[in-house]
N, C-alpha and C. Protein backbone atom coordinates (compact mmCIF):
# COMPACT_ATOMS: atom_id res chain seq x y z
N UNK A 1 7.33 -31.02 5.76
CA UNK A 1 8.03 -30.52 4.60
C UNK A 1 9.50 -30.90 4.74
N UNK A 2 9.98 -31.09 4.07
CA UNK A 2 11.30 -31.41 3.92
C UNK A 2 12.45 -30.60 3.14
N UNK A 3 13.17 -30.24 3.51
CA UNK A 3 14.28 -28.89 3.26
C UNK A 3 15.71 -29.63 3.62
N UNK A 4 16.71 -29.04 3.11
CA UNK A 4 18.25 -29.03 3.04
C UNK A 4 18.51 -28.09 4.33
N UNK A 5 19.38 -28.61 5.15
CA UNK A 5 19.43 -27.15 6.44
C UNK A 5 20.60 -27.20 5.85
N UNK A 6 21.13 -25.98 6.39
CA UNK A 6 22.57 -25.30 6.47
C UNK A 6 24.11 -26.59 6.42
N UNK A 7 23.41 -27.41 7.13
CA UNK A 7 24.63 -28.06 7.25
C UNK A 7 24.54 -29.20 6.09
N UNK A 8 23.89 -28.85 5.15
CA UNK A 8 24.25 -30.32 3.71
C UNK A 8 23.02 -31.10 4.07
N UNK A 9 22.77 -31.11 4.95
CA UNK A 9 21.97 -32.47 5.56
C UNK A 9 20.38 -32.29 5.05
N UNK A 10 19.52 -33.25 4.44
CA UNK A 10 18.27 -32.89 4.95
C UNK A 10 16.71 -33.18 6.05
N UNK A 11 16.42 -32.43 6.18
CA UNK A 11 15.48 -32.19 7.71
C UNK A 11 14.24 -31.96 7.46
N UNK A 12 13.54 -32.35 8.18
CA UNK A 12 11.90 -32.23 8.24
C UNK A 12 11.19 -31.27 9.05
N UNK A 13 10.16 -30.59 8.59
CA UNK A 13 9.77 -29.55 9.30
C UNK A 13 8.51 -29.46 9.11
N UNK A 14 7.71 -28.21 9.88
CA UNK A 14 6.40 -27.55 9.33
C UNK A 14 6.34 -26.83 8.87
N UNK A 15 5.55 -26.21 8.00
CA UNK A 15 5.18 -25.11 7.48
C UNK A 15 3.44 -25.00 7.37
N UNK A 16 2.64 -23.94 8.56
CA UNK A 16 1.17 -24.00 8.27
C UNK A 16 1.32 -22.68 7.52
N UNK A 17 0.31 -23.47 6.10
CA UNK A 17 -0.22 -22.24 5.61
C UNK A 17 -1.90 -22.60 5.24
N UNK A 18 -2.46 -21.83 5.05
CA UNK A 18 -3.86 -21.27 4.30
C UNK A 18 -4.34 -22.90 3.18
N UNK A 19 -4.70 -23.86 3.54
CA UNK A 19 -5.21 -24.58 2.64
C UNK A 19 -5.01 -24.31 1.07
N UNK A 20 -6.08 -23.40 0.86
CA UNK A 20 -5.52 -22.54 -0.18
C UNK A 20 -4.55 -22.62 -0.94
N UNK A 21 -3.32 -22.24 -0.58
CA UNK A 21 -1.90 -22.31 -0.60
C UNK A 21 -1.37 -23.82 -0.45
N UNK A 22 -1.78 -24.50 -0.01
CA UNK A 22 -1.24 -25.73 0.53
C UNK A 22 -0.57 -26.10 -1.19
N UNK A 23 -0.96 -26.41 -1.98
CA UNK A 23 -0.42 -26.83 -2.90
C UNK A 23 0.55 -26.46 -3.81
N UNK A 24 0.50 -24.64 -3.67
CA UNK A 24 1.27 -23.82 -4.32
C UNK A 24 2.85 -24.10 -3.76
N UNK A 25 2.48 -23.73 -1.69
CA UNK A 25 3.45 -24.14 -1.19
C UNK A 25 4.31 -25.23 -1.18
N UNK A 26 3.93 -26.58 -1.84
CA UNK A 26 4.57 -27.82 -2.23
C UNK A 26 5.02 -27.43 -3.24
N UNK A 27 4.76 -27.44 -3.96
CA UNK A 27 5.07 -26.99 -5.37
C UNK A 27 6.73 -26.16 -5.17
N UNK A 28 6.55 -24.79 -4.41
CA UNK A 28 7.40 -24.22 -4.25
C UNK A 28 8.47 -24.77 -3.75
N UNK A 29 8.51 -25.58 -2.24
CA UNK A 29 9.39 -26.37 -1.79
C UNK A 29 10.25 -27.23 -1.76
N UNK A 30 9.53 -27.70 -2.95
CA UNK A 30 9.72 -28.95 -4.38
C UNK A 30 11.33 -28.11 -4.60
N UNK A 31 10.62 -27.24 -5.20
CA UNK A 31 11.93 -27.03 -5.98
C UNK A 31 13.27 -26.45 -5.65
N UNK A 32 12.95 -25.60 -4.14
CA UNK A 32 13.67 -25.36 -2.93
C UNK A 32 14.79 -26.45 -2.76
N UNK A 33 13.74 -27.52 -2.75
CA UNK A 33 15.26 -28.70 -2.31
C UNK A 33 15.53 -29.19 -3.39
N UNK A 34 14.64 -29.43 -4.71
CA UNK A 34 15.85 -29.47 -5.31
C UNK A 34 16.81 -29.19 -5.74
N UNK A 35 16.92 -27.14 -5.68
CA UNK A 35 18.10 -26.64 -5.70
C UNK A 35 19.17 -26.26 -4.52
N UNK A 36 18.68 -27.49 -3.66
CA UNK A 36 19.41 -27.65 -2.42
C UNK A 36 19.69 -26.28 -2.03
N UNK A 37 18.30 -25.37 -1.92
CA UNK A 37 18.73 -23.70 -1.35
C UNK A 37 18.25 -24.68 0.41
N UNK A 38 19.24 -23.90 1.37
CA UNK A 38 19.65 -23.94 2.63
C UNK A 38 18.74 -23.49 3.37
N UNK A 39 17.65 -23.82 4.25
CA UNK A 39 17.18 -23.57 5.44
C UNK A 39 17.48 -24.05 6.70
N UNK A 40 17.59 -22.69 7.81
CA UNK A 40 18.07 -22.95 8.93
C UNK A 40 16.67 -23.87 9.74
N UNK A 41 15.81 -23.71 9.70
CA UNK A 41 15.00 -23.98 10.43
C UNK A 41 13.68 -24.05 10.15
N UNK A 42 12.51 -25.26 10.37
CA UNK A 42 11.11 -24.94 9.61
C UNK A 42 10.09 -25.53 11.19
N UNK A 43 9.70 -24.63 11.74
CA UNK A 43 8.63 -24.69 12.92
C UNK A 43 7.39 -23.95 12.85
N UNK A 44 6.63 -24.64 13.34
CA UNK A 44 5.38 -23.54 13.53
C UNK A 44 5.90 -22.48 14.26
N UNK A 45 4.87 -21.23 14.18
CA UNK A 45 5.37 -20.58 15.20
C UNK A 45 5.02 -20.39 16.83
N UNK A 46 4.11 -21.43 16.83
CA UNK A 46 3.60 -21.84 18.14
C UNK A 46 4.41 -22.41 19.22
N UNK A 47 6.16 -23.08 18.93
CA UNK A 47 6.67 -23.26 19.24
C UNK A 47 7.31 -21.78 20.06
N UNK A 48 7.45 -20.41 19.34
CA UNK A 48 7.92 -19.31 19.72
C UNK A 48 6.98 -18.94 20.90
N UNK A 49 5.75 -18.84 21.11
CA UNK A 49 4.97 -19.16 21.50
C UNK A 49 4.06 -17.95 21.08
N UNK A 50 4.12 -17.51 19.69
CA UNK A 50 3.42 -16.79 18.68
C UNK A 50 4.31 -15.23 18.43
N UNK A 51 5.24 -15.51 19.44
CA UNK A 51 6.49 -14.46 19.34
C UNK A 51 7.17 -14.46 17.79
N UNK A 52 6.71 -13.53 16.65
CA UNK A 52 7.47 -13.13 15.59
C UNK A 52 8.70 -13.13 16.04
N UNK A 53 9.18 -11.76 16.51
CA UNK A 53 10.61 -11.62 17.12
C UNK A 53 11.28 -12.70 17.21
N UNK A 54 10.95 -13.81 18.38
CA UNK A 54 11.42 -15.10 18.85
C UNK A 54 11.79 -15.73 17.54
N UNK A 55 10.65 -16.02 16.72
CA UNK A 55 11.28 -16.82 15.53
C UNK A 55 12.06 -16.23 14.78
N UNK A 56 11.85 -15.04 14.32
CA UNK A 56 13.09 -14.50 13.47
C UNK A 56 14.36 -14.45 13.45
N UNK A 57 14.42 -14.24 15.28
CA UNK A 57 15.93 -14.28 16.19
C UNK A 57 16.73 -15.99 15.68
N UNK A 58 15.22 -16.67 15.77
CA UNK A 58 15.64 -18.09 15.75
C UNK A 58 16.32 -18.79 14.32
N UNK A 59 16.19 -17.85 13.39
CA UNK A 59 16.49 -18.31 12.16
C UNK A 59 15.14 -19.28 11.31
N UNK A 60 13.77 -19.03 11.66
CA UNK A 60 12.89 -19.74 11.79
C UNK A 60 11.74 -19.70 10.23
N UNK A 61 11.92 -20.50 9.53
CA UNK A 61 11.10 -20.28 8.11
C UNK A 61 9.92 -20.47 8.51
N UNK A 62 8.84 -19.84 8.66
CA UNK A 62 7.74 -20.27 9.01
C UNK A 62 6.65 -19.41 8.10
N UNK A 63 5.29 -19.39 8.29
CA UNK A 63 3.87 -19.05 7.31
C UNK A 63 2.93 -18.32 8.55
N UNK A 64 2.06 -18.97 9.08
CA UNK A 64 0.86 -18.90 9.78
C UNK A 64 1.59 -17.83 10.97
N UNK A 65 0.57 -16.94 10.76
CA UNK A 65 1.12 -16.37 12.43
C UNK A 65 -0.09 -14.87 12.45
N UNK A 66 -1.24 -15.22 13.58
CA UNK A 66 -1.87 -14.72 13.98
C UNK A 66 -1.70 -13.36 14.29
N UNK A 67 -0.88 -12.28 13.81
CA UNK A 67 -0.55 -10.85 14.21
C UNK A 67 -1.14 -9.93 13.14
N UNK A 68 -0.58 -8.58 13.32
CA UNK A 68 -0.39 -7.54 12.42
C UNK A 68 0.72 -7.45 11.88
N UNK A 69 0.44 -6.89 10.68
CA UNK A 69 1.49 -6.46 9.62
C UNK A 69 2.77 -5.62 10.77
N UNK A 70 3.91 -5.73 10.12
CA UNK A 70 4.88 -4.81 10.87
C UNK A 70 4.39 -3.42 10.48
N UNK A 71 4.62 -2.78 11.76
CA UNK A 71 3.87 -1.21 11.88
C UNK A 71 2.24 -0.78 11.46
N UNK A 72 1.71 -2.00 11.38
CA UNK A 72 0.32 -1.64 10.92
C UNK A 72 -0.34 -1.74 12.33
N UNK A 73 -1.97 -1.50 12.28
CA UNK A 73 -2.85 -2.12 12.97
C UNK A 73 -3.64 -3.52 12.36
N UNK A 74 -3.32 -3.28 11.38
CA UNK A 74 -4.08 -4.26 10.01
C UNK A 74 -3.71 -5.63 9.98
N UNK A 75 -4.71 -6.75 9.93
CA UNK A 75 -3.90 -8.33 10.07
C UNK A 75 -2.62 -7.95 8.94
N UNK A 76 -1.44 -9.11 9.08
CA UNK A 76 -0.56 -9.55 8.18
C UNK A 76 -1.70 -10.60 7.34
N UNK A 77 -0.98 -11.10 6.13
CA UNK A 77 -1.23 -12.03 5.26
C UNK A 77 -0.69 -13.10 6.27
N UNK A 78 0.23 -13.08 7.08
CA UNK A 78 0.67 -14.41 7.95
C UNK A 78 -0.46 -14.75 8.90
N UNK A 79 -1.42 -13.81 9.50
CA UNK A 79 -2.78 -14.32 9.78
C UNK A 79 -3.21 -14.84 8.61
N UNK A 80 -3.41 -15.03 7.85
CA UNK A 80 -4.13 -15.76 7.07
C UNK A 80 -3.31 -16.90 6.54
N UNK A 81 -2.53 -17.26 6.75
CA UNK A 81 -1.81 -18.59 6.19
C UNK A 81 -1.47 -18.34 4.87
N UNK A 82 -1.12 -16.95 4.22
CA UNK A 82 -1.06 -16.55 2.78
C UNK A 82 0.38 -15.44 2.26
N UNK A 83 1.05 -16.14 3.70
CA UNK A 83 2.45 -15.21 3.54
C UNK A 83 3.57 -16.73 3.83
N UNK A 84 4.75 -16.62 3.59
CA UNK A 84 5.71 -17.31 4.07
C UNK A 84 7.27 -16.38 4.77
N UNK A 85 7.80 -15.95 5.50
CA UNK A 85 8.87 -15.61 5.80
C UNK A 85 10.16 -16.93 6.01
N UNK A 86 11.01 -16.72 4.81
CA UNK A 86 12.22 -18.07 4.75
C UNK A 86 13.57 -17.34 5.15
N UNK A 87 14.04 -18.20 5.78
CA UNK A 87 15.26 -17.67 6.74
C UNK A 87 15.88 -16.09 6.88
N UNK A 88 14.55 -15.87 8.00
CA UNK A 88 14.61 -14.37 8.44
C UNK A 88 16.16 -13.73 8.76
N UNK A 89 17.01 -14.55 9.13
CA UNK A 89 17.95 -13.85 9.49
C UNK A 89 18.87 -13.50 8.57
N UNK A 90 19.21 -14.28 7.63
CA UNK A 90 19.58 -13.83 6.33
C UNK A 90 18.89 -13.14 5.28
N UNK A 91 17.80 -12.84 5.67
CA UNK A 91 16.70 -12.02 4.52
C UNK A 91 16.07 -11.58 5.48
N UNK A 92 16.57 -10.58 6.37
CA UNK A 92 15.80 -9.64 7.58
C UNK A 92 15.17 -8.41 6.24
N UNK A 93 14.27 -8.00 7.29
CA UNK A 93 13.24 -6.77 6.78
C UNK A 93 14.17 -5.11 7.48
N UNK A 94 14.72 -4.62 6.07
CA UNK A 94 15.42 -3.81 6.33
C UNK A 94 14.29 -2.47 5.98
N UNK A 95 14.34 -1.48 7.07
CA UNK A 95 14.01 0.02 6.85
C UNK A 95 14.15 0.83 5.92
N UNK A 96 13.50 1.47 5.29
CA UNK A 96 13.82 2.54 4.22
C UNK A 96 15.61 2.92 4.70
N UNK A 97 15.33 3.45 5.87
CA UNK A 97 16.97 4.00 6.57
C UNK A 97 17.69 3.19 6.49
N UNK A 98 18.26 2.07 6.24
CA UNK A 98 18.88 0.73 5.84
C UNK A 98 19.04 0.02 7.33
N UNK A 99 18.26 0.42 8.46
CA UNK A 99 18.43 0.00 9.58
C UNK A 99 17.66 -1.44 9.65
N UNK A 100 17.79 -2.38 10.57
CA UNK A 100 17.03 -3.31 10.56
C UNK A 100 16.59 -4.03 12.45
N UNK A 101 15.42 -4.74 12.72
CA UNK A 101 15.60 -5.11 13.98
C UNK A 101 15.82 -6.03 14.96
N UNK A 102 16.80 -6.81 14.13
CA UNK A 102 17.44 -7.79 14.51
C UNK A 102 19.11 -7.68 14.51
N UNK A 103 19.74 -7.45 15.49
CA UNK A 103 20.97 -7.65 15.45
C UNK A 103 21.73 -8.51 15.01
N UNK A 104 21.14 -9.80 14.56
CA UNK A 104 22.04 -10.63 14.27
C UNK A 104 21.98 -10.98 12.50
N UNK A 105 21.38 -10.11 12.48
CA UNK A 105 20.87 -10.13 10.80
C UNK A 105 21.65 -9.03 10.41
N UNK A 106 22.62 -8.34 10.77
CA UNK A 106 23.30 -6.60 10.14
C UNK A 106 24.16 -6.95 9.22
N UNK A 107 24.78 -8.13 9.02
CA UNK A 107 25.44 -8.33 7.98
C UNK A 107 24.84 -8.83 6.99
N UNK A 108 23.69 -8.87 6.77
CA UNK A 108 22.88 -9.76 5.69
C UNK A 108 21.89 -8.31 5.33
N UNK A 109 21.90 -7.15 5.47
CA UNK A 109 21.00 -6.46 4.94
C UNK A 109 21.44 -5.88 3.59
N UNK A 110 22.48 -6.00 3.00
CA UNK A 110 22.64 -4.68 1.51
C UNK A 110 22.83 -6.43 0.70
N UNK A 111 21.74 -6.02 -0.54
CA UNK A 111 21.80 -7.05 -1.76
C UNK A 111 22.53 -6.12 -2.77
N UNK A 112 22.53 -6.91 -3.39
CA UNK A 112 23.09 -8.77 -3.86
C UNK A 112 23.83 -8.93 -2.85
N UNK A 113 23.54 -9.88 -2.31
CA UNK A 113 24.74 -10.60 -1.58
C UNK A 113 25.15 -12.46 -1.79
N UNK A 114 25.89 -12.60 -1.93
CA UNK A 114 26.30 -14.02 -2.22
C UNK A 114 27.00 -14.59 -0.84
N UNK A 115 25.96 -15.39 -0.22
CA UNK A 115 25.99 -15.96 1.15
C UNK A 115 25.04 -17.23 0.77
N UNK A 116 24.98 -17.96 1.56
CA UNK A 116 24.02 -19.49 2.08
C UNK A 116 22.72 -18.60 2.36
N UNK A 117 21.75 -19.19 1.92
CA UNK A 117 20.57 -18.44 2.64
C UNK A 117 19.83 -17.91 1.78
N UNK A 118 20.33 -16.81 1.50
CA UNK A 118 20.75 -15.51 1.07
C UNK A 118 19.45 -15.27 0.14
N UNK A 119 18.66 -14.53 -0.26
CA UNK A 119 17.24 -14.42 -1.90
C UNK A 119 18.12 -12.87 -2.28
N UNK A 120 18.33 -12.94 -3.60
CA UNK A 120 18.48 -11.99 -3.97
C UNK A 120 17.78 -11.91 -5.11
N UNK A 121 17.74 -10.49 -5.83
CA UNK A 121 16.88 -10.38 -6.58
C UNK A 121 16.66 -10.91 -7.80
N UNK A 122 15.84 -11.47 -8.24
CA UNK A 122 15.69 -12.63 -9.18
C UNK A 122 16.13 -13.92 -9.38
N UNK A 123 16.34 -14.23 -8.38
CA UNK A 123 17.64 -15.10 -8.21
C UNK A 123 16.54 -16.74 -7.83
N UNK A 124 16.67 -17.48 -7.94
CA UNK A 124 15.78 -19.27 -7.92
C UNK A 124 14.63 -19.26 -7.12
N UNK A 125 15.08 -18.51 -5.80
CA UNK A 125 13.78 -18.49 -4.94
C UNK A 125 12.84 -17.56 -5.25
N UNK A 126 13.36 -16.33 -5.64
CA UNK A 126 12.16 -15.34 -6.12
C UNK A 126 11.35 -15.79 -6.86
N UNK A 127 11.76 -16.55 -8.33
CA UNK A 127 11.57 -17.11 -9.59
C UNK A 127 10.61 -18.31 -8.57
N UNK A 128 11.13 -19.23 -8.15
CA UNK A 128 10.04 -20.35 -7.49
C UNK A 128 8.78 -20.00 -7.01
N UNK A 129 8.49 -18.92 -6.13
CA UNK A 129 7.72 -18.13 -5.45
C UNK A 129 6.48 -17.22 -6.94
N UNK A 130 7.14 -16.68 -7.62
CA UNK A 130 6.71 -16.40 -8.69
C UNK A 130 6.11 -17.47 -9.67
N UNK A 131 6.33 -18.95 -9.22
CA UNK A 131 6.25 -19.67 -10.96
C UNK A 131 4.77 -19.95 -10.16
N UNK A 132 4.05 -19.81 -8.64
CA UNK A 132 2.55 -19.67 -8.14
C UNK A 132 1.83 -18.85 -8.08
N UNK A 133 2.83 -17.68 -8.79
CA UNK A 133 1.49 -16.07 -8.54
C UNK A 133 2.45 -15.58 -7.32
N UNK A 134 3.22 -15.77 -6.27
CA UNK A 134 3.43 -14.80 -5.23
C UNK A 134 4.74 -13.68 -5.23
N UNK A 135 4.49 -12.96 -4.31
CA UNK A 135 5.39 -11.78 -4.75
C UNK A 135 6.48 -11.56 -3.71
N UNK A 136 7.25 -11.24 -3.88
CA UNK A 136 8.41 -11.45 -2.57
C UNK A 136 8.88 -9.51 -2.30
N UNK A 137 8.43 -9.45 -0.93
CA UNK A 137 8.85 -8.17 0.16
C UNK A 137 9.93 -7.81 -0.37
N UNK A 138 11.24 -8.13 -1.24
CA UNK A 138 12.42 -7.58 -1.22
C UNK A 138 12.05 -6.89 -2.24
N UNK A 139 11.16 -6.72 -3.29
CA UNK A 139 11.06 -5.94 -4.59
C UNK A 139 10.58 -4.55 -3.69
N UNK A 140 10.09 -4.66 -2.60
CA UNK A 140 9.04 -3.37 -2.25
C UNK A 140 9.79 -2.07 -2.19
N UNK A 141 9.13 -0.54 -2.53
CA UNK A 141 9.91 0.35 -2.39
C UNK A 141 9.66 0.70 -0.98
N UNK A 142 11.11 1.45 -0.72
CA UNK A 142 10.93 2.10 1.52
C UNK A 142 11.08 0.61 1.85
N UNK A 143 10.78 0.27 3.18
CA UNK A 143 10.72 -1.16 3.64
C UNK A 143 10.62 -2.08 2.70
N UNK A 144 11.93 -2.98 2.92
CA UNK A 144 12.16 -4.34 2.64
C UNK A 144 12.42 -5.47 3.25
N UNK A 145 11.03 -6.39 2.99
CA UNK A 145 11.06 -7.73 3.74
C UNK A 145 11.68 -8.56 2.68
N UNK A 146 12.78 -8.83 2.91
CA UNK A 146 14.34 -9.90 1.62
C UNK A 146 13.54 -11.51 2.76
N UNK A 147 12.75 -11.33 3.63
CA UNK A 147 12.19 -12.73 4.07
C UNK A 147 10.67 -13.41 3.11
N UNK A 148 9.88 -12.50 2.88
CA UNK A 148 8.66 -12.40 2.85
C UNK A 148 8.03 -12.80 1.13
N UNK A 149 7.46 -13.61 1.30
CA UNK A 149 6.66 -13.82 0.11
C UNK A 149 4.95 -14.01 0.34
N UNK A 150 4.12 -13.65 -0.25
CA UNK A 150 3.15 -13.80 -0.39
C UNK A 150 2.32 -13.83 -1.56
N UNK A 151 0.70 -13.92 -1.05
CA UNK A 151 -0.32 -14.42 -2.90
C UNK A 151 -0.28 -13.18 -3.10
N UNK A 152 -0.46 -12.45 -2.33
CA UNK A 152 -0.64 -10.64 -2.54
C UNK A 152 0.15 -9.91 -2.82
N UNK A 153 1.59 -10.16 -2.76
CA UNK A 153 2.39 -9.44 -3.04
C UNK A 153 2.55 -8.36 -1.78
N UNK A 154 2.11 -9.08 -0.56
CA UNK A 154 2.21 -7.60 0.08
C UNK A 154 2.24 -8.04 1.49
């Protein structure tokens, strides 16, 4: 996949998702770069070495990832190749309590915010994510994933 990183430049990456998805996700990405929105980083997460945490810390856009939902017992949609999380550290998953668990993400938790990165609400990437059916974590009430999109909305 191919994305704009942070620095102007553009870079090649992975993104595994769900077959399924495979096309929606082009589609979406498509239009990602062409509105030259900024990603820090696009790896599997096998590189982390299936460490969520690790990638998030890492600034890491990634899909596929064999776990549970945060605080569940229940798979995530990222087991299934049917979620995407795009530059976690600027769109960290903030707590009902506005707390979040990444330190390096504390300045990126209260929207609107107008930064590089940055999804705010309704704003190109939501709308992109939406023009395939998927629903983006920052609308959710209590916990907000400002990273998270999925087919489910959830």
């Amino acid at each position: 996949m191919t994305y704009w990183g942070f620095d102007g430049k553009p870079h090649t990456g992975q993104l595994v998702v769900n077959q399924s998805a495979a096309k929606d996700m082009i589609t979406v990405f498509a239009k990602l770069y062409d509105y030259r929105y900024p990603i820090r980083r696009m790896q599997p997460v096998d590189v982390y070495k299936g460490s969520d945490n690790d990638s998030i810390d890492a600034d890491n856009t990634s899909a596929f990832n064999c776990r549970n939902a945060t605080g569940s017992s229940s798979w995530s949609e990222h087991a299934y190749g049917l979620a995407v999380d795009v530059n976690p550290r600027e769109n960290p998953y903030v707590y009902a309590d506005g707390s979040n668990a990444h330190r390096n993400a504390d300045a990126f938790v209260r929207r609107p915010l107008k930064k590089p990165g940055v999804i705010n609400p309704g704003d190109r990437v939501v709308k992109a994510f939406a023009s395939v059916g998927w629903g983006w974590g920052g609308s959710w009430s209590g916990d907000r994933d400002y990273q998270h999109f999925s087919e489910n909305g959830r």
